[in-house]
Protein backbone atom coordinates (compact mmCIF):
# COMPACT_ATOMS: atom_id res chain seq x y z
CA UNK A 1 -30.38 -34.63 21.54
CA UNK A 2 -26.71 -35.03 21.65
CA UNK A 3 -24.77 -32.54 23.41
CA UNK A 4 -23.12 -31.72 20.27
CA UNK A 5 -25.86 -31.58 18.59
CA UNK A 6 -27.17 -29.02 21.75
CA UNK A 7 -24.36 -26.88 21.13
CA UNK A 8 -24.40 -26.25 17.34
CA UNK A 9 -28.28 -25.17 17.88
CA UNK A 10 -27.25 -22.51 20.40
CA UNK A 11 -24.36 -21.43 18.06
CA UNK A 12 -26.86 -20.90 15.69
CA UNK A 13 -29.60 -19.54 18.13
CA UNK A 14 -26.99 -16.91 18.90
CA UNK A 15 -26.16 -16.38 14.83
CA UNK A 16 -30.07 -15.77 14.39
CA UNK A 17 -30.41 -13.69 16.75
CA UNK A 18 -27.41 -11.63 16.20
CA UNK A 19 -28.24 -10.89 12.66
CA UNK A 20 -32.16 -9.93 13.71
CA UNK A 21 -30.63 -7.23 16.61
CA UNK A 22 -28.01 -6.24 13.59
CA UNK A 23 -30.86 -5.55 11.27
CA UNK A 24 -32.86 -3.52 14.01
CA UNK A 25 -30.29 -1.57 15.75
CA UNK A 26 -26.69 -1.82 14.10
CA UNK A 27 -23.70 -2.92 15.30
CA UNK A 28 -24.42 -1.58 18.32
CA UNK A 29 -27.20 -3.71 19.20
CA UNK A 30 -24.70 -6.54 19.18
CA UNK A 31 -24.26 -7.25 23.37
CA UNK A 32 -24.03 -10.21 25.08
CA UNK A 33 -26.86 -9.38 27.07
CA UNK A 34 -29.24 -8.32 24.30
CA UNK A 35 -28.33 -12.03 22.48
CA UNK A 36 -28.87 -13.55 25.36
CA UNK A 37 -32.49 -12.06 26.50
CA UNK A 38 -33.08 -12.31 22.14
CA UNK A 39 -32.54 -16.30 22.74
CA UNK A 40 -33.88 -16.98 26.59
CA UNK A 41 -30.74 -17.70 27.52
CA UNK A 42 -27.89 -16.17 30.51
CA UNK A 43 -25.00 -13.97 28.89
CA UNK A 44 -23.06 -16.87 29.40
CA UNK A 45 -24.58 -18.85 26.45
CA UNK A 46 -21.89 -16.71 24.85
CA UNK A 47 -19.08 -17.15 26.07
CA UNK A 48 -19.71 -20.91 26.34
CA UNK A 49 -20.64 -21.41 22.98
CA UNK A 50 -18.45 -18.94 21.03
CA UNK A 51 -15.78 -17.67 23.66
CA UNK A 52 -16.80 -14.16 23.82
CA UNK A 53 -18.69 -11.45 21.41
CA UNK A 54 -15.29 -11.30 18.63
CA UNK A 55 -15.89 -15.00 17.57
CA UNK A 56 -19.52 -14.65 17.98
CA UNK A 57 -19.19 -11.79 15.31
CA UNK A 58 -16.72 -13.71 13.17
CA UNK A 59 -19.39 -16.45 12.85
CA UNK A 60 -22.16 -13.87 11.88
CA UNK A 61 -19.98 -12.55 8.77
CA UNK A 62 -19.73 -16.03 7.85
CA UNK A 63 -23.08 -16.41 7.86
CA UNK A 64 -23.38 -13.41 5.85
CA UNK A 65 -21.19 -14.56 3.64
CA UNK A 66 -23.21 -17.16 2.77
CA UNK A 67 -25.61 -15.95 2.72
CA UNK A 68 -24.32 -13.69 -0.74
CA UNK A 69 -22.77 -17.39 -1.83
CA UNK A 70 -26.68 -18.59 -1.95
CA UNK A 71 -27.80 -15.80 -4.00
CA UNK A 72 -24.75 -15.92 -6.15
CA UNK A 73 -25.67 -19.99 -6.79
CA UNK A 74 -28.71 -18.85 -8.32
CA UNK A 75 -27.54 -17.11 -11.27
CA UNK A 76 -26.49 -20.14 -12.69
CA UNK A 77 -24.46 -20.15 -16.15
CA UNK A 78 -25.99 -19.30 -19.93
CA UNK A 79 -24.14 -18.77 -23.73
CA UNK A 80 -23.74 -15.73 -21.95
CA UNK A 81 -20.70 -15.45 -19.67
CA UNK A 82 -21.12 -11.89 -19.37
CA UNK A 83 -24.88 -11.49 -18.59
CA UNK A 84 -24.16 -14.26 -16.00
CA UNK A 85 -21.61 -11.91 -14.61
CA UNK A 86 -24.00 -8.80 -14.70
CA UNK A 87 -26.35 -11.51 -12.87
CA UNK A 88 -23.67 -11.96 -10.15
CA UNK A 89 -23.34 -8.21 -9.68
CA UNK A 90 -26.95 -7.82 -9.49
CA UNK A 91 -26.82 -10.80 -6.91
CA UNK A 92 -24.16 -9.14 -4.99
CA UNK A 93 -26.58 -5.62 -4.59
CA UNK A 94 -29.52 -8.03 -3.69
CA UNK A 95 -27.61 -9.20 -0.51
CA UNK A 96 -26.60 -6.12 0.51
CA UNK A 97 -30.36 -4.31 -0.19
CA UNK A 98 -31.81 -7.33 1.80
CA UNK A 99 -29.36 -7.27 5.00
CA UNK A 100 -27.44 -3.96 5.19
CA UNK A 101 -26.34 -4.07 7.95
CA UNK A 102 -25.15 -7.41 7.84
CA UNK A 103 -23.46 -6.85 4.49
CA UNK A 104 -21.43 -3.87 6.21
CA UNK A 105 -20.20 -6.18 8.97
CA UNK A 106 -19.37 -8.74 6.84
CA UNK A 107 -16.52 -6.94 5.07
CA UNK A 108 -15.91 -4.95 8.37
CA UNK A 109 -14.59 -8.32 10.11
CA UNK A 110 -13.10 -9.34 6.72
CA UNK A 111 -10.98 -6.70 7.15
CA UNK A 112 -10.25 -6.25 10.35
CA UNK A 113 -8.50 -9.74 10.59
CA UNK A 114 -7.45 -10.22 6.77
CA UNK A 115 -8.11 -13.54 7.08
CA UNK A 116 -11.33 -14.34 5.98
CA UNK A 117 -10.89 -13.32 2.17
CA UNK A 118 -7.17 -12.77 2.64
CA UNK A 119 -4.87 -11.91 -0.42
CA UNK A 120 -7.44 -12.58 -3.23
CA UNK A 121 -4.86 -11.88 -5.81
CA UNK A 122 -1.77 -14.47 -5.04
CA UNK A 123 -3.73 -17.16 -3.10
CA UNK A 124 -6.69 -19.21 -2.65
CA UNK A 125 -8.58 -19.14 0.96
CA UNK A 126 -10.75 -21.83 2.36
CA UNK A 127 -13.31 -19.82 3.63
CA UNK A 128 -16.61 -18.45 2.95
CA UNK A 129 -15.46 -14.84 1.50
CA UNK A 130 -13.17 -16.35 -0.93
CA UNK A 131 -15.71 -19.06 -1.82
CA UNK A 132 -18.22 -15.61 -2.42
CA UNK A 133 -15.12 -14.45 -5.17
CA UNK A 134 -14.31 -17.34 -6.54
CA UNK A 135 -17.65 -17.65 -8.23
CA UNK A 136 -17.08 -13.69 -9.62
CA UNK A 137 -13.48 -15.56 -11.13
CA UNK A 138 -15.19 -18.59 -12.30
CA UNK A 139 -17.74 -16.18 -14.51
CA UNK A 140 -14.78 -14.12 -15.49
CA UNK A 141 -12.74 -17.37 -16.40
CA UNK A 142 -15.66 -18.54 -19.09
CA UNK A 143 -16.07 -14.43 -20.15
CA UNK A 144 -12.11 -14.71 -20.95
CA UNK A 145 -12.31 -17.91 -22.59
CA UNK A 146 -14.87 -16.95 -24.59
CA UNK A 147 -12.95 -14.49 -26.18
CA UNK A 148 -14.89 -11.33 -24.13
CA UNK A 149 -12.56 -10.17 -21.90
CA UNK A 150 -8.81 -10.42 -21.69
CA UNK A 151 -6.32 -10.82 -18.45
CA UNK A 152 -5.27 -13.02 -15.84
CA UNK A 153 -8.88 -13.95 -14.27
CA UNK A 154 -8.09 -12.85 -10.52
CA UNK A 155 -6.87 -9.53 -11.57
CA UNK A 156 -10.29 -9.31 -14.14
CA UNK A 157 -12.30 -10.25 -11.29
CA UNK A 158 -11.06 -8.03 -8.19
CA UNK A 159 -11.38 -5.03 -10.96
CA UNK A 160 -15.34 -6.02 -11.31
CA UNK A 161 -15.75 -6.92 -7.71
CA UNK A 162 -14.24 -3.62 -6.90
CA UNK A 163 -17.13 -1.67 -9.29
CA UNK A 164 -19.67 -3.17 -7.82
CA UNK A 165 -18.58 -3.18 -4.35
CA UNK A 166 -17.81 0.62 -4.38
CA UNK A 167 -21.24 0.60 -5.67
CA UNK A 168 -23.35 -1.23 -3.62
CA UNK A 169 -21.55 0.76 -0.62
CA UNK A 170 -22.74 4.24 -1.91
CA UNK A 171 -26.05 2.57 -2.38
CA UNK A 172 -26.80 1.34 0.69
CA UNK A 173 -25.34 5.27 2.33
CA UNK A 174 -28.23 6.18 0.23
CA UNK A 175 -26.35 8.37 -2.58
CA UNK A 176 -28.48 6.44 -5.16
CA UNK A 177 -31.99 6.93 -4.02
CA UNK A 178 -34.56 4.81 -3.24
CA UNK A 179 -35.26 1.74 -5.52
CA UNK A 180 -33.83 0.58 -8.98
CA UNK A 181 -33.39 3.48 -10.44
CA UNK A 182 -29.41 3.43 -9.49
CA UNK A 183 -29.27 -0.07 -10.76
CA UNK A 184 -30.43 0.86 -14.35
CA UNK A 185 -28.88 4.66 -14.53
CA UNK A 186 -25.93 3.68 -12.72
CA UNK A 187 -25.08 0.03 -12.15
CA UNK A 188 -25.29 -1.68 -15.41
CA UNK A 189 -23.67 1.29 -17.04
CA UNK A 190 -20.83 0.83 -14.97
CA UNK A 191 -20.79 -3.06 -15.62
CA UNK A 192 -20.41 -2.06 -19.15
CA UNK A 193 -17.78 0.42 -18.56
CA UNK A 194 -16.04 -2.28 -16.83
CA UNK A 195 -16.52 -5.10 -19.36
CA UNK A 196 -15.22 -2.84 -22.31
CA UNK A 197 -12.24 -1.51 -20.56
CA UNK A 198 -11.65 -4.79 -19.94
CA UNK A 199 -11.50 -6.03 -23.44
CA UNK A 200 -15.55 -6.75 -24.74
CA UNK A 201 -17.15 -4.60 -27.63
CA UNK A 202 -19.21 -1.35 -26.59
CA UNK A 203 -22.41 -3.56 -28.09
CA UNK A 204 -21.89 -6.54 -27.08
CA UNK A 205 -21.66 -5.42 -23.45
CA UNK A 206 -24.46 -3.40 -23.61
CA UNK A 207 -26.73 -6.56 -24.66
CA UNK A 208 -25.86 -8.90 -22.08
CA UNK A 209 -26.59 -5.89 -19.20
CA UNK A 210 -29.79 -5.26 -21.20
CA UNK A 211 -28.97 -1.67 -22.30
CA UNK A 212 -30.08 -2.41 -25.86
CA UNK A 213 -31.90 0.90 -27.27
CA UNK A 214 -33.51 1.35 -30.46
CA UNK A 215 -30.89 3.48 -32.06
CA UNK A 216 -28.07 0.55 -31.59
């Protein structure tokens, strides 16, 4: 094994690991000498590796973030722009429901140093936050060209992002309960709040989030 090749295991020994001690005791649990005794190695595995615990941390939001960019890919695209955007919110929830804490220290580093999603309404970033978005725009892009929604497809898409985001946070603080039930008495509502103010029909809307009743 290289000693490149060496290095980019550790890196991502120390990732692993960081994310397991996030998901067991919080941000907290995130010390040099807990990674290092989580991986077998001295503290200084670290600071070799990463250069202390703040790039260490940067890398784990990364991760993070793609993580949420592999459960975004698997919504795919229908006839149905805006179903595949209710898919993307309910993508967005999954990530945070599976890693919590992870998801909270994600957009804690985000921002903290503005730069990994940086100003998501003049510019395009390279990184892994804006590569999260910019498949939220892409859906919103095909739901405006389409004819269901109207407005410039960054603006459209931080206006979603922000509904769900504000609710996956109150989720995860527990303000929803336990389970689905905020996703189906709460959530896709929303979504269809969102989608109508935003120029689709009331029915329409409600179909592709799969609030269809009887009566309609």
């Amino acid at each position: 094994m290289s000693e490149r090749t060496r290095g980019e295991h550790a890196r991502t020994q120390l990732v692993e690991a960081a994310i397991r001690l996030l998901a067991d005791g919080g941000a907290e649990a995130l010390q040099a000498r807990k990674l290092a005794a989580e991986i077998g190695a001295s503290t200084m595995a670290v600071y070799t590796h990463f250069g202390g615990m703040a790039a260490l941390t940067e890398a784990v939001a990364r991760e993070g973030f793609r993580r949420l960019i592999a459960n975004m890919a698997t919504v795919g695209q229908s006839d149905d722009p805006v179903a595949d955007l209710y898919g993307l919110a309910l993508a967005y929830r999954r990530t945070a429901v599976e890693h919590p804490e992870l998801f909270t220290l994600m957009f804690r580093e985000a921002g903290a140093s503005g730069q990994p999603v940086g100003d998501l309404l003049k510019e395009k970033e390279d990184t892994e936050a804006a590569t999260s978005f910019q498949g939220m725009v892409t859906a919103v892009e095909r739901a405006i060209d389409a004819g269901r929604l109207t407005g410039h497809p960054l603006s459209v898409a931080s206006q979603v992002w922000s509904g769900v985001h504000g609710y996956v946070t109150l989720e995860l603080l527990g303000h929803f309960g336990r389970g689905d039930r905020g996703v189906t008495e709460v959530l896709a509502p929303l979504c269809v709040t969102l989608v109508v103010g935003l120029g689709d029909s009331h029915a329409a809307a409600r179909a592709s989030v799969g609030l269809i009743t009887t009566t309609e």
